[in-house]
N, C-alpha and C. Protein backbone atom coordinates (compact mmCIF):
# COMPACT_ATOMS: atom_id res chain seq x y z
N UNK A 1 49.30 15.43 -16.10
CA UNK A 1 47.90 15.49 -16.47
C UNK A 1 47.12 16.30 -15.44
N UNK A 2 45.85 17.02 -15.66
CA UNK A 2 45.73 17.65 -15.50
C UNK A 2 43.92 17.49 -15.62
N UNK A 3 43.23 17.53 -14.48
CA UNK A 3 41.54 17.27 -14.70
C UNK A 3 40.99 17.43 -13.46
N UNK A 4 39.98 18.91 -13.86
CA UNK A 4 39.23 19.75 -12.88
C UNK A 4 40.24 20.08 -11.76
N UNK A 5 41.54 20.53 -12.00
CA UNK A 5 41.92 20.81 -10.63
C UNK A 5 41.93 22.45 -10.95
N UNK A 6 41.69 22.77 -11.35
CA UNK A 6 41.22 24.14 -11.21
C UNK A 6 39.83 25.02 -11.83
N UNK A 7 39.08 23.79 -11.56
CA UNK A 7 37.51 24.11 -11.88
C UNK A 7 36.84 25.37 -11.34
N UNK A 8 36.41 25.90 -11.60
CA UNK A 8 35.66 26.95 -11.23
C UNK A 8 36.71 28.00 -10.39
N UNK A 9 37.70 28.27 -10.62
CA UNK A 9 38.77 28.93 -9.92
C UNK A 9 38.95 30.04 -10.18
N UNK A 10 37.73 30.84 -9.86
CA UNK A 10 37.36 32.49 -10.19
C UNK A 10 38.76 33.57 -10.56
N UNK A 11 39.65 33.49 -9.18
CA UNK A 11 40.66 34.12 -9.11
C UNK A 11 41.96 33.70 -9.93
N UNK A 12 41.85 32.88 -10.55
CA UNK A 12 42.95 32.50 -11.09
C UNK A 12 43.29 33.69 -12.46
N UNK A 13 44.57 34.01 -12.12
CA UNK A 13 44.70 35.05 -13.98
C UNK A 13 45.92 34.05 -14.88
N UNK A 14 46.87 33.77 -14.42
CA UNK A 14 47.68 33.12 -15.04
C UNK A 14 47.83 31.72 -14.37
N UNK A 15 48.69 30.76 -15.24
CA UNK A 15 49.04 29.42 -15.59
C UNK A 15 50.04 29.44 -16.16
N UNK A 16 51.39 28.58 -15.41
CA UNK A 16 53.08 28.46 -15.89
C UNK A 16 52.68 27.02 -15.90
N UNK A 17 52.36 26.23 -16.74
CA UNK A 17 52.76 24.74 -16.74
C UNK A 17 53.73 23.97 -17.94
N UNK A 18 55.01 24.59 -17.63
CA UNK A 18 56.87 24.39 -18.49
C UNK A 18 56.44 22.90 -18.69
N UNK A 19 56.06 21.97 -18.09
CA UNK A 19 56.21 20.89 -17.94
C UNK A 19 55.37 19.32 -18.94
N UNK A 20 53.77 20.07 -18.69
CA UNK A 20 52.50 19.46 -18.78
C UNK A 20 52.71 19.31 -20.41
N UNK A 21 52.37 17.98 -20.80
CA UNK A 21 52.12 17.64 -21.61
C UNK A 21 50.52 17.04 -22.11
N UNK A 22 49.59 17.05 -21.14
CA UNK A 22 48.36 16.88 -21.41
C UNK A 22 47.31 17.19 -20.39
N UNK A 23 46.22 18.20 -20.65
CA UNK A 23 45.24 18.91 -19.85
C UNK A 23 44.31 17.94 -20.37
N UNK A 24 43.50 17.12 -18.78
CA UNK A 24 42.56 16.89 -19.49
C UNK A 24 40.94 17.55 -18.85
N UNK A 25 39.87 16.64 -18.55
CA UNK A 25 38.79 17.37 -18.34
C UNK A 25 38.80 18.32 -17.55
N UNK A 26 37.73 19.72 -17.63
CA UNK A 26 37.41 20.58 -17.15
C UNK A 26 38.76 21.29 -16.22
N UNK A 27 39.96 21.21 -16.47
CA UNK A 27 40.90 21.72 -15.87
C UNK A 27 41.06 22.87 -15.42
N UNK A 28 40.83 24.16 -16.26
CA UNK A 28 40.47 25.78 -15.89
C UNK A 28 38.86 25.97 -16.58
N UNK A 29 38.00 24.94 -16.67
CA UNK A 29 37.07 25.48 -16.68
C UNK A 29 36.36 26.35 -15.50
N UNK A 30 35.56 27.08 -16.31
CA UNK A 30 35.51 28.62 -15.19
C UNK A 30 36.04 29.01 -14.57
N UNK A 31 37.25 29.08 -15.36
CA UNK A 31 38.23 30.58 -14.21
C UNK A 31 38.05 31.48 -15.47
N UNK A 32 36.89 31.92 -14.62
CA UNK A 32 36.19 33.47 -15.86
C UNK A 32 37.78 34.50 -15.86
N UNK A 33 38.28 34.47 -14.88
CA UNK A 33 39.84 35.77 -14.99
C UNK A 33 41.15 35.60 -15.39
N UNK A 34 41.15 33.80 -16.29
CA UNK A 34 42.21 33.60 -16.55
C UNK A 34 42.86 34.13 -17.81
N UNK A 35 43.66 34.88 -18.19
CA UNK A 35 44.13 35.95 -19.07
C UNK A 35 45.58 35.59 -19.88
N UNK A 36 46.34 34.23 -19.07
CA UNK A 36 47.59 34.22 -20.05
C UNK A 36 47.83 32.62 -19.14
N UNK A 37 47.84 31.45 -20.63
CA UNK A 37 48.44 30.45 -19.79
C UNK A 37 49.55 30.06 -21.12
N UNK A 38 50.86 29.45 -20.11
CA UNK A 38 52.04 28.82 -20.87
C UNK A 38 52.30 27.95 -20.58
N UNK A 39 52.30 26.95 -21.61
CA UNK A 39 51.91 25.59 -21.67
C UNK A 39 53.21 25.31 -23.33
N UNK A 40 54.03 25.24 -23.13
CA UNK A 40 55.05 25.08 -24.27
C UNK A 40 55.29 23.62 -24.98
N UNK A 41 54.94 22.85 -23.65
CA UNK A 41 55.10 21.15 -23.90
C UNK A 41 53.70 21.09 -24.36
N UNK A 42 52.83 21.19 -24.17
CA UNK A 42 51.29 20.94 -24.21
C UNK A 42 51.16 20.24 -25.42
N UNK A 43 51.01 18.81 -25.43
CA UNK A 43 50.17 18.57 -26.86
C UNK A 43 49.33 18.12 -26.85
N UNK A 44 48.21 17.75 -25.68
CA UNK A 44 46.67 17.48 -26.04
C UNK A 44 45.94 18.04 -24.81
N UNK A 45 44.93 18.37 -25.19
CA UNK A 45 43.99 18.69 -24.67
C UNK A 45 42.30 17.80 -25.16
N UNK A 46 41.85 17.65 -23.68
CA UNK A 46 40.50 16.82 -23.90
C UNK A 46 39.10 17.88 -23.76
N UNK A 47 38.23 16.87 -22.65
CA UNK A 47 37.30 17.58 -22.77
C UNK A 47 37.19 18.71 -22.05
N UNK A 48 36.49 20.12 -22.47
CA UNK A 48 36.49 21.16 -21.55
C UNK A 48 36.94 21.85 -20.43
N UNK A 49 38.29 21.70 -21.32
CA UNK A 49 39.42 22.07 -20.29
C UNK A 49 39.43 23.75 -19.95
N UNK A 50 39.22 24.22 -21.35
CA UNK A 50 39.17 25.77 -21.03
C UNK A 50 37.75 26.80 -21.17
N UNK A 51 36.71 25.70 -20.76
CA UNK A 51 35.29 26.42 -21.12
C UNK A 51 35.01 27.24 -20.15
N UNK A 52 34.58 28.29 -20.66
CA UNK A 52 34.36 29.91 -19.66
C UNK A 52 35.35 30.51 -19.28
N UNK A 53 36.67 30.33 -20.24
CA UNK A 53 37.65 31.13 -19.68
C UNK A 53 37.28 32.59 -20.65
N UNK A 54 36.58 33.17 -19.88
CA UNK A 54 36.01 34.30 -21.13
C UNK A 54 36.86 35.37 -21.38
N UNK A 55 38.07 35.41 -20.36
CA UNK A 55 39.01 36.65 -20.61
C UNK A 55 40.27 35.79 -21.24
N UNK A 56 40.31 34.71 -21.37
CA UNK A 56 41.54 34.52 -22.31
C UNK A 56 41.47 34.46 -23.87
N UNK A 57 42.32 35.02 -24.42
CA UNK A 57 42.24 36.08 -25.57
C UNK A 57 43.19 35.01 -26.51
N UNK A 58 44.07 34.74 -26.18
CA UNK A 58 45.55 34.20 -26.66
C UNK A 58 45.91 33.28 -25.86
N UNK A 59 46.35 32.39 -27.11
CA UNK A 59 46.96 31.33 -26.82
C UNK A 59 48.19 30.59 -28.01
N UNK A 60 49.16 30.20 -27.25
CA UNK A 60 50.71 30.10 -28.18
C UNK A 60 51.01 28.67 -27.31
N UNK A 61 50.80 27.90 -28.38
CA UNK A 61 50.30 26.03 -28.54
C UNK A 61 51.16 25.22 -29.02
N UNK A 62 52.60 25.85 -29.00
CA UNK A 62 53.81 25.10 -30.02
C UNK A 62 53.75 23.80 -30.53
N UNK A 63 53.36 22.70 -29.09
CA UNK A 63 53.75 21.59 -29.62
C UNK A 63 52.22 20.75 -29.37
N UNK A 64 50.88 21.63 -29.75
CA UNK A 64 49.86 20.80 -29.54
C UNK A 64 49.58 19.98 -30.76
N UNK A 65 49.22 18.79 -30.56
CA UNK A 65 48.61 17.61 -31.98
C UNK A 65 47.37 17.66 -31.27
N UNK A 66 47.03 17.95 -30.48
CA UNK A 66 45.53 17.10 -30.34
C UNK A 66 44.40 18.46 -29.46
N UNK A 67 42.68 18.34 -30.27
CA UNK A 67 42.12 19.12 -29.67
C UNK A 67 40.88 18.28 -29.42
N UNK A 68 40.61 17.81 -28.30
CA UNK A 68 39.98 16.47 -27.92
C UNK A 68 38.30 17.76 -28.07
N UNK A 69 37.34 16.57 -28.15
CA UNK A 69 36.21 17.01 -28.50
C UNK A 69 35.70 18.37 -27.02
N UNK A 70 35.19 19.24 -27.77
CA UNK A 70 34.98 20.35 -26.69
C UNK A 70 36.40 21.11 -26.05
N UNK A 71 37.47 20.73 -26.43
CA UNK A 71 38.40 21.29 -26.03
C UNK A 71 38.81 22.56 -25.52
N UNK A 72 38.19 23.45 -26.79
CA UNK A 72 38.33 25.26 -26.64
C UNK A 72 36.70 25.59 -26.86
N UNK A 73 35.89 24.69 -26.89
CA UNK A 73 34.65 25.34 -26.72
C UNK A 73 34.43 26.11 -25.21
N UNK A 74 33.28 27.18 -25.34
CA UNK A 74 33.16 27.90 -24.29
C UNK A 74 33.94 28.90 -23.79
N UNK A 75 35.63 28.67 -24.69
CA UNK A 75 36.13 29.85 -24.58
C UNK A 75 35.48 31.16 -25.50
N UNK A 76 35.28 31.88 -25.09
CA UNK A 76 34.38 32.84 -25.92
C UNK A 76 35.08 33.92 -26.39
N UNK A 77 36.37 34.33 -25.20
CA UNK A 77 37.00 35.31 -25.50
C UNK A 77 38.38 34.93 -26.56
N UNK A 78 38.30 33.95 -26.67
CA UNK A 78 39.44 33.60 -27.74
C UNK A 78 39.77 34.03 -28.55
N UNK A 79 40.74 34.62 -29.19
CA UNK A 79 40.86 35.55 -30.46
C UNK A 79 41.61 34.49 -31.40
N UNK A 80 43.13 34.43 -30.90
CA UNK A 80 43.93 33.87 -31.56
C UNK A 80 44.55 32.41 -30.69
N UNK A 81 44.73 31.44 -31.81
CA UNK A 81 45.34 30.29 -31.03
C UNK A 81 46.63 29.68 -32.06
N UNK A 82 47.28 29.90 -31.82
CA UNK A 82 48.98 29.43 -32.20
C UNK A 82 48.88 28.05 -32.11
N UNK A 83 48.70 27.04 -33.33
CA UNK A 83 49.39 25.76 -32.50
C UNK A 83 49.69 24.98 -34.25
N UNK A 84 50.78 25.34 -34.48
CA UNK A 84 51.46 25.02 -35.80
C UNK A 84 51.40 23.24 -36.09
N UNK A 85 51.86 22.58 -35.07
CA UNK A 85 51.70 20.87 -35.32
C UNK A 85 50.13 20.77 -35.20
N UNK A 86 49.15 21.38 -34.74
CA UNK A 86 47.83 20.51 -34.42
C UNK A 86 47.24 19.86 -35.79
N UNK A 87 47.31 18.81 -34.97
CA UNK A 87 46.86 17.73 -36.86
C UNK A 87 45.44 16.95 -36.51
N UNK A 88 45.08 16.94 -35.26
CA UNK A 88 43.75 16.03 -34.69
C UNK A 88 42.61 17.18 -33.73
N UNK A 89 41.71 17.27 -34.65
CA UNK A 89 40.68 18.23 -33.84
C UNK A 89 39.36 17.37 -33.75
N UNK A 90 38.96 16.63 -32.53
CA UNK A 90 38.05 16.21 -32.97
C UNK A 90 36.62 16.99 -32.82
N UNK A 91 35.44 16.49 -32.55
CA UNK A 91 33.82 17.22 -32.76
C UNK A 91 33.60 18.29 -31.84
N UNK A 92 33.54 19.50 -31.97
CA UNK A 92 32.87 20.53 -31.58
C UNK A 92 34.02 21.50 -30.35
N UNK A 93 35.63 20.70 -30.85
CA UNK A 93 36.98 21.45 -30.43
C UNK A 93 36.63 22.57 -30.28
N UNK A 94 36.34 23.47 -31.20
CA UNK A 94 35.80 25.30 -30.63
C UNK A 94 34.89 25.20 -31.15
């Protein structure tokens, strides 16, 4: 698990977490330069984990079920999000 430990973490561009099965609050919120995270186990995410990540574009979500309220809000730069199992999005997810 995973909450605000990389809050406001300007410099950050990438994220390898093989492992993590759940991000929760504000985790890469504002790392305005984060550009590619892999997260393969990942299946939930809470609150505002990825808000202001404005350069991440893509995201490939294999095994996410869950998009806890505010989840991908604030990502702005988001284009595409991969996540074939997600079955639970709750209020204002993006």
């Amino acid at each position: 698990m995973l909450s605000a430990t990389f809050n406001i973490c300007s410099h950050l561009t990438e994220v390898d977490l093989p492992e993590v099965t759940t991000i929760k609050n504000f985790a890469f919120s504002m790392a305005s330069r984060l550009t590619s995270v892999s997260a393969p186990k990942l299946e939930a995410v809470f609150s505002h984990p990825f808000f202001g990540t404005f350069s991440l574009s893509e995201l490939d979500l294999p095994e996410l079920k869950t998009a806890g309220k505010l989840g991908f809000a604030g990502a702005s730069g988001l284009e595409r999000l991969s996540a074939p199992k997600l079955s639970s999005i709750e209020e204002y997810a993006f």
